[in-house]
Protein backbone atom coordinates (compact mmCIF):
# COMPACT_ATOMS: atom_id res chain seq x y z
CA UNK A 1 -100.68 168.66 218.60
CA UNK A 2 -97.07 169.99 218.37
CA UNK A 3 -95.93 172.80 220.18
CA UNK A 4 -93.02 174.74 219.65
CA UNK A 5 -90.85 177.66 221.41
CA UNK A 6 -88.41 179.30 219.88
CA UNK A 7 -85.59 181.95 221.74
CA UNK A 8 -83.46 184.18 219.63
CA UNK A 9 -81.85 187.46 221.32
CA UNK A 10 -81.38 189.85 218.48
CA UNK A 11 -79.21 193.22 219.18
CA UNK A 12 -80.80 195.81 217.24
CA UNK A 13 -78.06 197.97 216.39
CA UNK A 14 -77.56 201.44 217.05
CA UNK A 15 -77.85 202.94 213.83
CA UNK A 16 -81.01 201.42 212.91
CA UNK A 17 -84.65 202.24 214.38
CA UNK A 18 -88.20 201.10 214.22
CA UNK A 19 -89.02 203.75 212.12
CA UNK A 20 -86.46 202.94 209.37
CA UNK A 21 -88.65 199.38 208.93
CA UNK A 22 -91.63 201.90 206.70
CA UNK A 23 -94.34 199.62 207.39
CA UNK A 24 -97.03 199.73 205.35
CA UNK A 25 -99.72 198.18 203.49
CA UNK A 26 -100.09 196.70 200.63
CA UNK A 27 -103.29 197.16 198.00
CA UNK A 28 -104.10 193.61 199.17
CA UNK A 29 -103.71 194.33 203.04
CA UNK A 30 -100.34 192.44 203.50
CA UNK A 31 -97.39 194.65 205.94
CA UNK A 32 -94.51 196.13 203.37
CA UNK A 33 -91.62 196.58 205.26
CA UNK A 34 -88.44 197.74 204.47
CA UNK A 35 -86.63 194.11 204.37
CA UNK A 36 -82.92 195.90 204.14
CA UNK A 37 -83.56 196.77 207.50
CA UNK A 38 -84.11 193.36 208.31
CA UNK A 39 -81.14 192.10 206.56
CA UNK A 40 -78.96 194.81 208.24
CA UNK A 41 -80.43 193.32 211.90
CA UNK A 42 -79.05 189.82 210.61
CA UNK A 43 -75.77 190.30 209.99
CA UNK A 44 -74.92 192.52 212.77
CA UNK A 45 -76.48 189.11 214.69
CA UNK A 46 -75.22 186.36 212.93
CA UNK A 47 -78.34 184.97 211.94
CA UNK A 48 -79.18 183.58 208.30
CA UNK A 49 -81.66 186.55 206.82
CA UNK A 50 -83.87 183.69 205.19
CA UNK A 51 -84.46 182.18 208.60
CA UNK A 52 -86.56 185.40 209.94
CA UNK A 53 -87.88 186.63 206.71
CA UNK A 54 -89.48 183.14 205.60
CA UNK A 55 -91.55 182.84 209.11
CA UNK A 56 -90.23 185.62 211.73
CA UNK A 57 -90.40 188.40 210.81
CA UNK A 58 -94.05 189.39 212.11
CA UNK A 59 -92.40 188.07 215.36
CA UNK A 60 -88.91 190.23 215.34
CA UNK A 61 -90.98 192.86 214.39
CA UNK A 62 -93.30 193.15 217.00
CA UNK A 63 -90.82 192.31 219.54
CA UNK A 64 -89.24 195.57 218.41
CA UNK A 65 -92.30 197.30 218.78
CA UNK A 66 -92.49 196.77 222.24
CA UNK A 67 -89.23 197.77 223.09
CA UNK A 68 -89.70 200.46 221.02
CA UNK A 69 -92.53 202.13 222.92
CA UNK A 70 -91.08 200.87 226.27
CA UNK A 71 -88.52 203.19 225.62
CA UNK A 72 -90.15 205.61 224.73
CA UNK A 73 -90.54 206.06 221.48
CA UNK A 74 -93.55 207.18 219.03
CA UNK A 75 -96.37 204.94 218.22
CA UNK A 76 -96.97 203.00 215.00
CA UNK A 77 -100.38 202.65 214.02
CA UNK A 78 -99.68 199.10 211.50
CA UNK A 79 -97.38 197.83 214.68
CA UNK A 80 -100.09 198.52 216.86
CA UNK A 81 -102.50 196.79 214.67
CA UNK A 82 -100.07 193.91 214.58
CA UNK A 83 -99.49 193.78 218.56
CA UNK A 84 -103.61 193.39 218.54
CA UNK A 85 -103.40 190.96 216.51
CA UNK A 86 -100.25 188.35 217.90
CA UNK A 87 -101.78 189.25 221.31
CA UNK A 88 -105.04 188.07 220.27
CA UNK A 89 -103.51 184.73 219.45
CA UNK A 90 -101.59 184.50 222.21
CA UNK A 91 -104.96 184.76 224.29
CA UNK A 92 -106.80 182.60 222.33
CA UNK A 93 -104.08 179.83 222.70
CA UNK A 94 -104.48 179.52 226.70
């Protein structure tokens, strides 16, 4: 077995919100998201845009999420659907 944990503090910046990401489905049930968004999140950070849209962005973005609505703001029903499901993996890993 190999087990891994990765740490990354990303600044969302002040111009940009969860809202701006569009999510969405696709026809075949994959999340569209607004991947300028993304990009914009990189460079204010520093980090390559490649590393977090070939494996992290599900992660950044739910990260986000939950900030989001610990602040305050509005629900998202695809974000919620994708909390569900990272939290159900979480749980089933322990």
């Amino acid at each position: 077995m190999f087990t891994m944990e990765l740490k990354m503090e990303i600044t969302i910046p002040d111009d940009i919100t969860f809202s701006d990401l569009h999510l969405a489905y696709s026809e075949d049930g994959c999340v569209l998201f607004d991947t300028g968004v993304i990009e914009r999140i990189c460079e204010a950070n520093g980090t390559p845009v490649e590393f977090i849209l070939q494996g992290f962005a599900a992660r950044l973005i739910v990260d986000w999420y939950v900030a989001h609505r610990r602040e305050g703001g509005e629900p998202d029903a695809i974000a919620e659907e994708l909390l569900a499901k990272a939290n159900a993996i979480i749980s089933a890993r322990q």
